[in-house]
PDB file of N, CA and C in Angstrom:
ATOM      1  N   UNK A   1      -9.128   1.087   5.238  1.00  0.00           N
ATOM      2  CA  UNK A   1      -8.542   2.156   4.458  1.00  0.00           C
ATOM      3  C   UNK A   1      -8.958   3.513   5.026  1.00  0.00           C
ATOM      4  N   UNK A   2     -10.119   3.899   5.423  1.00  0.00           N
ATOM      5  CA  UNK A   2     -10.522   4.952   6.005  1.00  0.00           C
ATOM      6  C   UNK A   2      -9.625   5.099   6.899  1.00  0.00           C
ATOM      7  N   UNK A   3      -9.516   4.102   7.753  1.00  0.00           N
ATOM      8  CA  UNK A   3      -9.036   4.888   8.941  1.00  0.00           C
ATOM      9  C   UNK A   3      -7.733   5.251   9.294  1.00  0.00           C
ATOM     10  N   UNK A   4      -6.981   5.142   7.907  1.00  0.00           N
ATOM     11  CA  UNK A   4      -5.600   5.511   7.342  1.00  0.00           C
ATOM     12  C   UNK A   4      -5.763   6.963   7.012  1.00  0.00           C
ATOM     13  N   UNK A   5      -6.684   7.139   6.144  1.00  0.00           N
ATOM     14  CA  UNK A   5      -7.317   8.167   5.334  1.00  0.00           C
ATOM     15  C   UNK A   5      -7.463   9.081   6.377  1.00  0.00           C
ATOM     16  N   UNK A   6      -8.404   8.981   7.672  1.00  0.00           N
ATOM     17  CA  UNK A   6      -8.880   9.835   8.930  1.00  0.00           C
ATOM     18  C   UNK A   6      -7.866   9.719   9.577  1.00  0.00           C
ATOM     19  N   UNK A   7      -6.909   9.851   9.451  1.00  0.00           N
ATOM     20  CA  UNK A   7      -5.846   9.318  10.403  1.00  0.00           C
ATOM     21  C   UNK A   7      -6.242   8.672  11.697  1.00  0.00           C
ATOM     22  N   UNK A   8      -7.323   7.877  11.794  1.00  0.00           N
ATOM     23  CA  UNK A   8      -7.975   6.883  13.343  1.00  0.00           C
ATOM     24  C   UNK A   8      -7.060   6.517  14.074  1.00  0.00           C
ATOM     25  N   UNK A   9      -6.021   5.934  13.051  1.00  0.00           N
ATOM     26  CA  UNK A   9      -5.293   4.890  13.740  1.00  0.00           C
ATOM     27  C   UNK A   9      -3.392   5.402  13.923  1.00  0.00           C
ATOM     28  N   UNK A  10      -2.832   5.860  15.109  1.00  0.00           N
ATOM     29  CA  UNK A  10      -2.110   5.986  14.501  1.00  0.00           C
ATOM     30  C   UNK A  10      -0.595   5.357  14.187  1.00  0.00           C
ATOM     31  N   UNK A  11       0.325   5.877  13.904  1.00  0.00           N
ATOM     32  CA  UNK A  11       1.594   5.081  13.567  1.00  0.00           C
ATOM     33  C   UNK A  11       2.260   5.844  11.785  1.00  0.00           C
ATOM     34  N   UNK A  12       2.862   5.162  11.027  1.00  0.00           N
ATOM     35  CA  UNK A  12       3.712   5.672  10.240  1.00  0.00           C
ATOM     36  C   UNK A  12       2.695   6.941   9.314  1.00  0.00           C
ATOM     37  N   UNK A  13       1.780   6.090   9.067  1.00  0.00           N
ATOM     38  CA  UNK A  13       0.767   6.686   7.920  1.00  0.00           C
ATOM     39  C   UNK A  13       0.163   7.877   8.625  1.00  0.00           C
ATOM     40  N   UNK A  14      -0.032   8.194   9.526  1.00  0.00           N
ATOM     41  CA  UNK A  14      -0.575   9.514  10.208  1.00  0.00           C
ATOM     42  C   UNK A  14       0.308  10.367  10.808  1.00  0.00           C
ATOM     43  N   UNK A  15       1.874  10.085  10.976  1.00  0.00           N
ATOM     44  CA  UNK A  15       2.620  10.234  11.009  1.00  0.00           C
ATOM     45  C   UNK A  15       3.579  11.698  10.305  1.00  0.00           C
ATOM     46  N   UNK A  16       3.214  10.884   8.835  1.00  0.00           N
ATOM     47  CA  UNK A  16       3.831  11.226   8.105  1.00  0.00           C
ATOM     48  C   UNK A  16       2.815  11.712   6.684  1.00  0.00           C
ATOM     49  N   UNK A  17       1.844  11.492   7.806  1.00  0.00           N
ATOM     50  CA  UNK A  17       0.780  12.505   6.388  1.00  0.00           C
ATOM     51  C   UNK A  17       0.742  11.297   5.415  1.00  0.00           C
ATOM     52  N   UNK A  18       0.310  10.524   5.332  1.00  0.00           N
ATOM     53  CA  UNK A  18       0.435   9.706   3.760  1.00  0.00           C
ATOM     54  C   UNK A  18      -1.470   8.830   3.683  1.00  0.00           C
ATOM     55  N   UNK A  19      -1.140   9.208   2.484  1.00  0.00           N
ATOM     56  CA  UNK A  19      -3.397   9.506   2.468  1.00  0.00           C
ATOM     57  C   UNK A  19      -3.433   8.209   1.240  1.00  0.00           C
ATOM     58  N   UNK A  20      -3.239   8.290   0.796  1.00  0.00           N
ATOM     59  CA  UNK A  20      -3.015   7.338  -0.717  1.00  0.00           C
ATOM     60  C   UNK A  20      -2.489   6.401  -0.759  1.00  0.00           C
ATOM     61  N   UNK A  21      -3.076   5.258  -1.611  1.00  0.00           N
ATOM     62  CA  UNK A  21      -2.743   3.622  -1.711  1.00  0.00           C
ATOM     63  C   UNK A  21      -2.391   3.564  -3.249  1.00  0.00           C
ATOM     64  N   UNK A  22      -1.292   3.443  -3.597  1.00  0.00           N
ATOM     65  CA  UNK A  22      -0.584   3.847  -4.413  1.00  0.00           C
ATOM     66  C   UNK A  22      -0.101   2.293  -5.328  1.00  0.00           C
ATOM     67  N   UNK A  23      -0.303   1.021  -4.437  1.00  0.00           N
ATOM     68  CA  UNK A  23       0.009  -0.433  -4.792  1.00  0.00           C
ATOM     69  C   UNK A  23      -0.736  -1.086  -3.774  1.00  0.00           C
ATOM     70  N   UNK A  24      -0.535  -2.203  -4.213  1.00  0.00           N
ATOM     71  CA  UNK A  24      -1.152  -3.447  -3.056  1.00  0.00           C
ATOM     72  C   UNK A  24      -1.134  -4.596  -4.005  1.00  0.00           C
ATOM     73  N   UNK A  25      -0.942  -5.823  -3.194  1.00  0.00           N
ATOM     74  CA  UNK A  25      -1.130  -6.936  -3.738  1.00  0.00           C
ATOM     75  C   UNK A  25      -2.381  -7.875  -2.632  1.00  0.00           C
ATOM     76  N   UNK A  26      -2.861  -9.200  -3.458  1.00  0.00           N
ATOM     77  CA  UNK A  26      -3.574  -9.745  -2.478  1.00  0.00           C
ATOM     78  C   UNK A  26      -3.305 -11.252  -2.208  1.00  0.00           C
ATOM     79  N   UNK A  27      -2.898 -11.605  -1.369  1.00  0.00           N
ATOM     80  CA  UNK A  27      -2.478 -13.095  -0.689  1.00  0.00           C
ATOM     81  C   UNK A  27      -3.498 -13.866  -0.175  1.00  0.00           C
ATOM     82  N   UNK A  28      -3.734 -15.337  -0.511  1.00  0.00           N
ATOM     83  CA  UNK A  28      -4.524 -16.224   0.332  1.00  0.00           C
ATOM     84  C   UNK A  28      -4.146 -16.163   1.414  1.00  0.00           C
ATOM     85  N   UNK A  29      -2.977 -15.636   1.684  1.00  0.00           N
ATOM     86  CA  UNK A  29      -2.896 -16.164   3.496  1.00  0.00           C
ATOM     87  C   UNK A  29      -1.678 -14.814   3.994  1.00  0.00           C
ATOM     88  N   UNK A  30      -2.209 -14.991   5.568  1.00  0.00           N
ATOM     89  CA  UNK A  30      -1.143 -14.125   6.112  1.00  0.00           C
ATOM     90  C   UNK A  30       0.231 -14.296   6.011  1.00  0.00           C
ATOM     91  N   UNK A  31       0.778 -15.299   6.341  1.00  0.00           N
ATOM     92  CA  UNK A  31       2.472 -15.531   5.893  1.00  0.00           C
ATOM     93  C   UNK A  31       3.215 -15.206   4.531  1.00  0.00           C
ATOM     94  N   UNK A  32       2.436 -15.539   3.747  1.00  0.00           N
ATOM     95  CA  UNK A  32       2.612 -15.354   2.305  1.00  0.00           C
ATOM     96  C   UNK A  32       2.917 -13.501   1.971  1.00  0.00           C
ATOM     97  N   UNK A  33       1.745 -12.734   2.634  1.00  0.00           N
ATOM     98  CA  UNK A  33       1.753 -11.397   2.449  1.00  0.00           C
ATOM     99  C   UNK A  33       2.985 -10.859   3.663  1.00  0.00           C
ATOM    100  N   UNK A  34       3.043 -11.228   4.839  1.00  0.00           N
ATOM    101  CA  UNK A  34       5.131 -10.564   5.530  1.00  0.00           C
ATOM    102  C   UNK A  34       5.561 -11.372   4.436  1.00  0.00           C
ATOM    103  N   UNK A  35       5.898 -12.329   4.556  1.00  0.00           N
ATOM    104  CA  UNK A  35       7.008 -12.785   3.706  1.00  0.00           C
ATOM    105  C   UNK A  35       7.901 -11.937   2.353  1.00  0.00           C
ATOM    106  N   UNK A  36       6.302 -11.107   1.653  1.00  0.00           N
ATOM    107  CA  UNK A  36       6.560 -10.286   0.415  1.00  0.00           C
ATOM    108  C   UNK A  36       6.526  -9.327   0.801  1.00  0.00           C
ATOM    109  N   UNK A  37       6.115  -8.398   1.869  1.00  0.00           N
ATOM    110  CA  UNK A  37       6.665  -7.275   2.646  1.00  0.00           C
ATOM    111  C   UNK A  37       7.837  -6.986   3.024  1.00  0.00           C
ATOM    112  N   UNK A  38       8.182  -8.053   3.601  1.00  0.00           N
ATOM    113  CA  UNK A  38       9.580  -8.273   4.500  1.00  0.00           C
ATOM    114  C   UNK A  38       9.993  -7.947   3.142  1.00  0.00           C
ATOM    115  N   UNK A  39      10.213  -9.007   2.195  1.00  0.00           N
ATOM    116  CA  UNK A  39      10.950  -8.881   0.557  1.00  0.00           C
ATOM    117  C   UNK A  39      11.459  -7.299   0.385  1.00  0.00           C
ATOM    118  N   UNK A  40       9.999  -6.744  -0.022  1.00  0.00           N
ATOM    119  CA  UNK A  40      10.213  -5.638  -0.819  1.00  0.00           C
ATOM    120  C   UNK A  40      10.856  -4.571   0.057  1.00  0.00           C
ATOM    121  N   UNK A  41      10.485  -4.724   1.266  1.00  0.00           N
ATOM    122  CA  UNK A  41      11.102  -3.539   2.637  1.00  0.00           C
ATOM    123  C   UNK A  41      12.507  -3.972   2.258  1.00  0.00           C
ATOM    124  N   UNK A  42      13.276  -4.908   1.975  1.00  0.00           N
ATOM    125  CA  UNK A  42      15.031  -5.003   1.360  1.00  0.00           C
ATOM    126  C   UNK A  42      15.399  -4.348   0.355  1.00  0.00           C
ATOM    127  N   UNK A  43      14.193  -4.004  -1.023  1.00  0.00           N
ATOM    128  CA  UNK A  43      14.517  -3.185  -1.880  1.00  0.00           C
ATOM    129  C   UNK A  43      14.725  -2.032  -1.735  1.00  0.00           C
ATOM    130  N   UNK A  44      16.006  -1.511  -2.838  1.00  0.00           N
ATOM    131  CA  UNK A  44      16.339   0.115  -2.617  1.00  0.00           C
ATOM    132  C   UNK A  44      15.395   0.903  -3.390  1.00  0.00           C
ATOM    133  N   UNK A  45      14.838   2.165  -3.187  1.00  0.00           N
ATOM    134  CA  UNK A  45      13.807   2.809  -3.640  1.00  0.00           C
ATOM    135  C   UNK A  45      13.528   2.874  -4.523  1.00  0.00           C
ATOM    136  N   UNK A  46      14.206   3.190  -5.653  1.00  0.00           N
ATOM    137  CA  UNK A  46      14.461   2.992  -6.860  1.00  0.00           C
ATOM    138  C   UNK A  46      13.725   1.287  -7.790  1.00  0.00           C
ATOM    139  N   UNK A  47      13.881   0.563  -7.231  1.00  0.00           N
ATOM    140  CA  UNK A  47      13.059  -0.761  -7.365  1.00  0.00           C
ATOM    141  C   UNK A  47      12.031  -0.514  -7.215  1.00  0.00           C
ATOM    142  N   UNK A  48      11.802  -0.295  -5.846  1.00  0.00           N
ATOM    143  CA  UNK A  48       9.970   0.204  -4.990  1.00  0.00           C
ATOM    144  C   UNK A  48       9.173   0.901  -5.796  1.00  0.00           C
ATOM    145  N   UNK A  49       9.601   2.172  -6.216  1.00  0.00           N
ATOM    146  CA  UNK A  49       9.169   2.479  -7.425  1.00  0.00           C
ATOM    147  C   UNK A  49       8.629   2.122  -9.082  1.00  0.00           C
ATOM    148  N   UNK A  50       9.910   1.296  -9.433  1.00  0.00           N
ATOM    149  CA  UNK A  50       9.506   0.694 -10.769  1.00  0.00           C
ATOM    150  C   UNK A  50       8.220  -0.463 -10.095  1.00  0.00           C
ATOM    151  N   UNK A  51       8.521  -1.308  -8.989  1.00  0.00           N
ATOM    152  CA  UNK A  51       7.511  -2.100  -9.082  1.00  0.00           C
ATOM    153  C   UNK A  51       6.182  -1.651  -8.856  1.00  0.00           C
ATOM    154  N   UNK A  52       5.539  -0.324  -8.152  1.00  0.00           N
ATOM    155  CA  UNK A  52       4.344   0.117  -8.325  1.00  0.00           C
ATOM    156  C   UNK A  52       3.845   1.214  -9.697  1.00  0.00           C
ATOM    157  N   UNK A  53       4.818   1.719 -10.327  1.00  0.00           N
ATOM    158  CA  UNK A  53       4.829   2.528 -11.998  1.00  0.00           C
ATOM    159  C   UNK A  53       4.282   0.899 -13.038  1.00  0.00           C
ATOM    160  N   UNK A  54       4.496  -0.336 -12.255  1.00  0.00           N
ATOM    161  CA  UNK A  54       4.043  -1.080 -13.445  1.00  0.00           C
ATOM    162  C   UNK A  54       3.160  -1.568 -13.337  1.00  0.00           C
ATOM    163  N   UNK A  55       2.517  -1.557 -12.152  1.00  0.00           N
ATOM    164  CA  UNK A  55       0.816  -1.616 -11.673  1.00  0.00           C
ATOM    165  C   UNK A  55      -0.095  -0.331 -11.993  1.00  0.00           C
ATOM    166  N   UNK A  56       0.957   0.621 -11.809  1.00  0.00           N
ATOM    167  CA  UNK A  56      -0.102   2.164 -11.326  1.00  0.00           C
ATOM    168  C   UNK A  56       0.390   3.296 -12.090  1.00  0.00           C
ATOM    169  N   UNK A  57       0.974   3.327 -13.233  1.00  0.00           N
ATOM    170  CA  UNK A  57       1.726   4.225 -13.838  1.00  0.00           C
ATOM    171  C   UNK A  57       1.530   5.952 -13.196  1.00  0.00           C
ATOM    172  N   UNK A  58       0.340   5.865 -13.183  1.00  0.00           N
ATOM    173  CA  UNK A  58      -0.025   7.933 -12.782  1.00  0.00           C
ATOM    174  C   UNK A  58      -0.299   7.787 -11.201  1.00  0.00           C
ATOM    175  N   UNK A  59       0.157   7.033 -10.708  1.00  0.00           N
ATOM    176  CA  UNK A  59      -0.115   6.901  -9.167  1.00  0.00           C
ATOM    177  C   UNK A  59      -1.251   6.964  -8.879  1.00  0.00           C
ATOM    178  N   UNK A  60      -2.347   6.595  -9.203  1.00  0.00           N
ATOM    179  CA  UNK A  60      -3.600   6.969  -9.100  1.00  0.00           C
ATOM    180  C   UNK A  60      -4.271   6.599  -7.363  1.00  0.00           C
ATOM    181  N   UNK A  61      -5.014   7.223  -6.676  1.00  0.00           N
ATOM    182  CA  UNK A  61      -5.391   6.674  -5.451  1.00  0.00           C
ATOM    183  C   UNK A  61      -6.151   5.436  -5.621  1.00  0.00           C
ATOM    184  N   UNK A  62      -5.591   3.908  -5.172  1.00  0.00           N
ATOM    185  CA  UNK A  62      -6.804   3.096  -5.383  1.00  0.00           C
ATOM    186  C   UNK A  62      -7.616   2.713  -4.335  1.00  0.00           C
ATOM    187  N   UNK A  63      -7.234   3.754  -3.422  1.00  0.00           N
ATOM    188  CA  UNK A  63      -8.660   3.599  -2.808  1.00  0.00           C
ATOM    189  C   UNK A  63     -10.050   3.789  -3.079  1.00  0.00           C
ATOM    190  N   UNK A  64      -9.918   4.626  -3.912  1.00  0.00           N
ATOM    191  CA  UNK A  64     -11.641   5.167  -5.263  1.00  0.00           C
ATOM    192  C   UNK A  64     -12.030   3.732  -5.386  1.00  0.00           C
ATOM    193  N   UNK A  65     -11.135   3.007  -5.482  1.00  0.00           N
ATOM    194  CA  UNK A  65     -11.943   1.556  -6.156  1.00  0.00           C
ATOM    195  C   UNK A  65     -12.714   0.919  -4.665  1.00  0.00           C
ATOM    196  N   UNK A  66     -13.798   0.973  -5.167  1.00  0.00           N
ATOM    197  CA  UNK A  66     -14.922   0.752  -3.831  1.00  0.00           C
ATOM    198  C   UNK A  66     -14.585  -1.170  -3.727  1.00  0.00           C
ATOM    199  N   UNK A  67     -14.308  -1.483  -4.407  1.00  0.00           N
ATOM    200  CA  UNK A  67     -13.985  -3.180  -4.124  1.00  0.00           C
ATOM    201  C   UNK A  67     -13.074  -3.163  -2.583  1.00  0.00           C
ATOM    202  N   UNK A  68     -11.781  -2.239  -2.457  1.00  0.00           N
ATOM    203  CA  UNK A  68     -10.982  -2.334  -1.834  1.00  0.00           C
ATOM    204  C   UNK A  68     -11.299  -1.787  -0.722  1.00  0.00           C
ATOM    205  N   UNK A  69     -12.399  -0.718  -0.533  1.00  0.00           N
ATOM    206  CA  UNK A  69     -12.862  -0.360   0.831  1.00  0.00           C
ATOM    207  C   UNK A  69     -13.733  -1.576   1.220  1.00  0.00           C
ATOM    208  N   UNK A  70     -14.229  -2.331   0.705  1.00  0.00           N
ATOM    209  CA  UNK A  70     -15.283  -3.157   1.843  1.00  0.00           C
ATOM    210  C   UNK A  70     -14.941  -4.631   1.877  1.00  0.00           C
ATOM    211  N   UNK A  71     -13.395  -4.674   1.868  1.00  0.00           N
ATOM    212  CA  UNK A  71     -12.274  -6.028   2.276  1.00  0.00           C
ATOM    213  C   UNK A  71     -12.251  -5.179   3.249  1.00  0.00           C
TER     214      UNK A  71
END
Protein backbone atom coordinates (compact mmCIF):
# COMPACT_ATOMS: atom_id res chain seq x y z
CA UNK A 1 0.00 0.00 0.00
CA UNK A 2 2.77 2.45 0.67
CA UNK A 3 4.21 2.21 -2.27
CA UNK A 4 0.99 3.27 -4.07
CA UNK A 5 0.75 5.97 -1.48
CA UNK A 6 4.76 7.13 -2.37
CA UNK A 7 4.06 6.71 -5.69
CA UNK A 8 7.34 3.83 -5.75
CA UNK A 9 5.81 2.03 -8.14
CA UNK A 10 4.68 3.29 -11.14
CA UNK A 11 1.62 2.79 -13.56
CA UNK A 12 -2.20 3.89 -13.27
CA UNK A 13 -2.17 4.89 -9.51
CA UNK A 14 0.81 7.35 -9.79
CA UNK A 15 -0.35 8.24 -12.83
CA UNK A 16 -3.25 9.62 -12.06
CA UNK A 17 -2.64 10.82 -8.59
CA UNK A 18 -4.89 8.28 -6.75
CA UNK A 19 -3.67 7.91 -2.91
CA UNK A 20 -6.71 6.11 -1.32
CA UNK A 21 -8.15 2.55 -0.96
CA UNK A 22 -11.55 3.23 -1.07
CA UNK A 23 -12.76 -0.93 -1.34
CA UNK A 24 -11.08 -4.19 -1.45
CA UNK A 25 -12.09 -7.58 -1.08
CA UNK A 26 -10.01 -10.69 0.12
CA UNK A 27 -9.67 -14.11 -1.84
CA UNK A 28 -8.05 -17.48 -0.83
CA UNK A 29 -6.49 -17.61 -4.02
CA UNK A 30 -5.18 -15.71 -6.98
CA UNK A 31 -7.68 -16.79 -9.76
CA UNK A 32 -10.60 -16.24 -7.72
CA UNK A 33 -9.46 -12.40 -7.11
CA UNK A 34 -8.90 -11.61 -11.65
CA UNK A 35 -11.75 -13.48 -12.07
CA UNK A 36 -13.78 -10.70 -9.74
CA UNK A 37 -11.67 -7.94 -11.14
CA UNK A 38 -12.06 -8.88 -14.59
CA UNK A 39 -16.08 -8.97 -13.34
CA UNK A 40 -16.32 -5.67 -11.91
CA UNK A 41 -13.82 -3.87 -14.68
CA UNK A 42 -17.36 -4.88 -17.07
CA UNK A 43 -19.39 -2.78 -14.72
CA UNK A 44 -20.63 0.71 -15.73
CA UNK A 45 -19.59 3.28 -13.07
CA UNK A 46 -22.51 3.84 -11.67
CA UNK A 47 -22.57 0.06 -10.26
CA UNK A 48 -18.73 0.53 -9.20
CA UNK A 49 -19.90 2.96 -7.09
CA UNK A 50 -22.99 1.56 -5.37
CA UNK A 51 -20.83 -1.54 -4.79
CA UNK A 52 -18.06 0.32 -2.70
CA UNK A 53 -20.96 3.13 -0.88
CA UNK A 54 -22.11 -0.36 0.60
CA UNK A 55 -18.86 -1.34 2.13
CA UNK A 56 -17.55 2.30 2.67
CA UNK A 57 -20.36 4.75 2.71
CA UNK A 58 -18.00 8.18 3.50
CA UNK A 59 -15.21 6.78 1.41
CA UNK A 60 -13.08 6.55 4.16
CA UNK A 61 -9.16 5.74 3.42
CA UNK A 62 -8.73 2.08 4.49
CA UNK A 63 -5.52 2.16 4.44
CA UNK A 64 -5.50 3.73 8.31
CA UNK A 65 -6.50 0.21 9.07
CA UNK A 66 -2.99 -1.06 10.06
CA UNK A 67 -4.29 -4.86 9.47
CA UNK A 68 -4.14 -4.01 5.70
CA UNK A 69 -0.65 -2.47 5.62
CA UNK A 70 1.22 -5.55 6.95
CA UNK A 71 -0.59 -8.19 4.26
Amino acid sequence: MWEHKDKKTPGFTAKYNINKLIYYEIFSNPEDAITAEKKIKGWTRAKKLRLVQEMNPTLTDLTRDSSLCSE
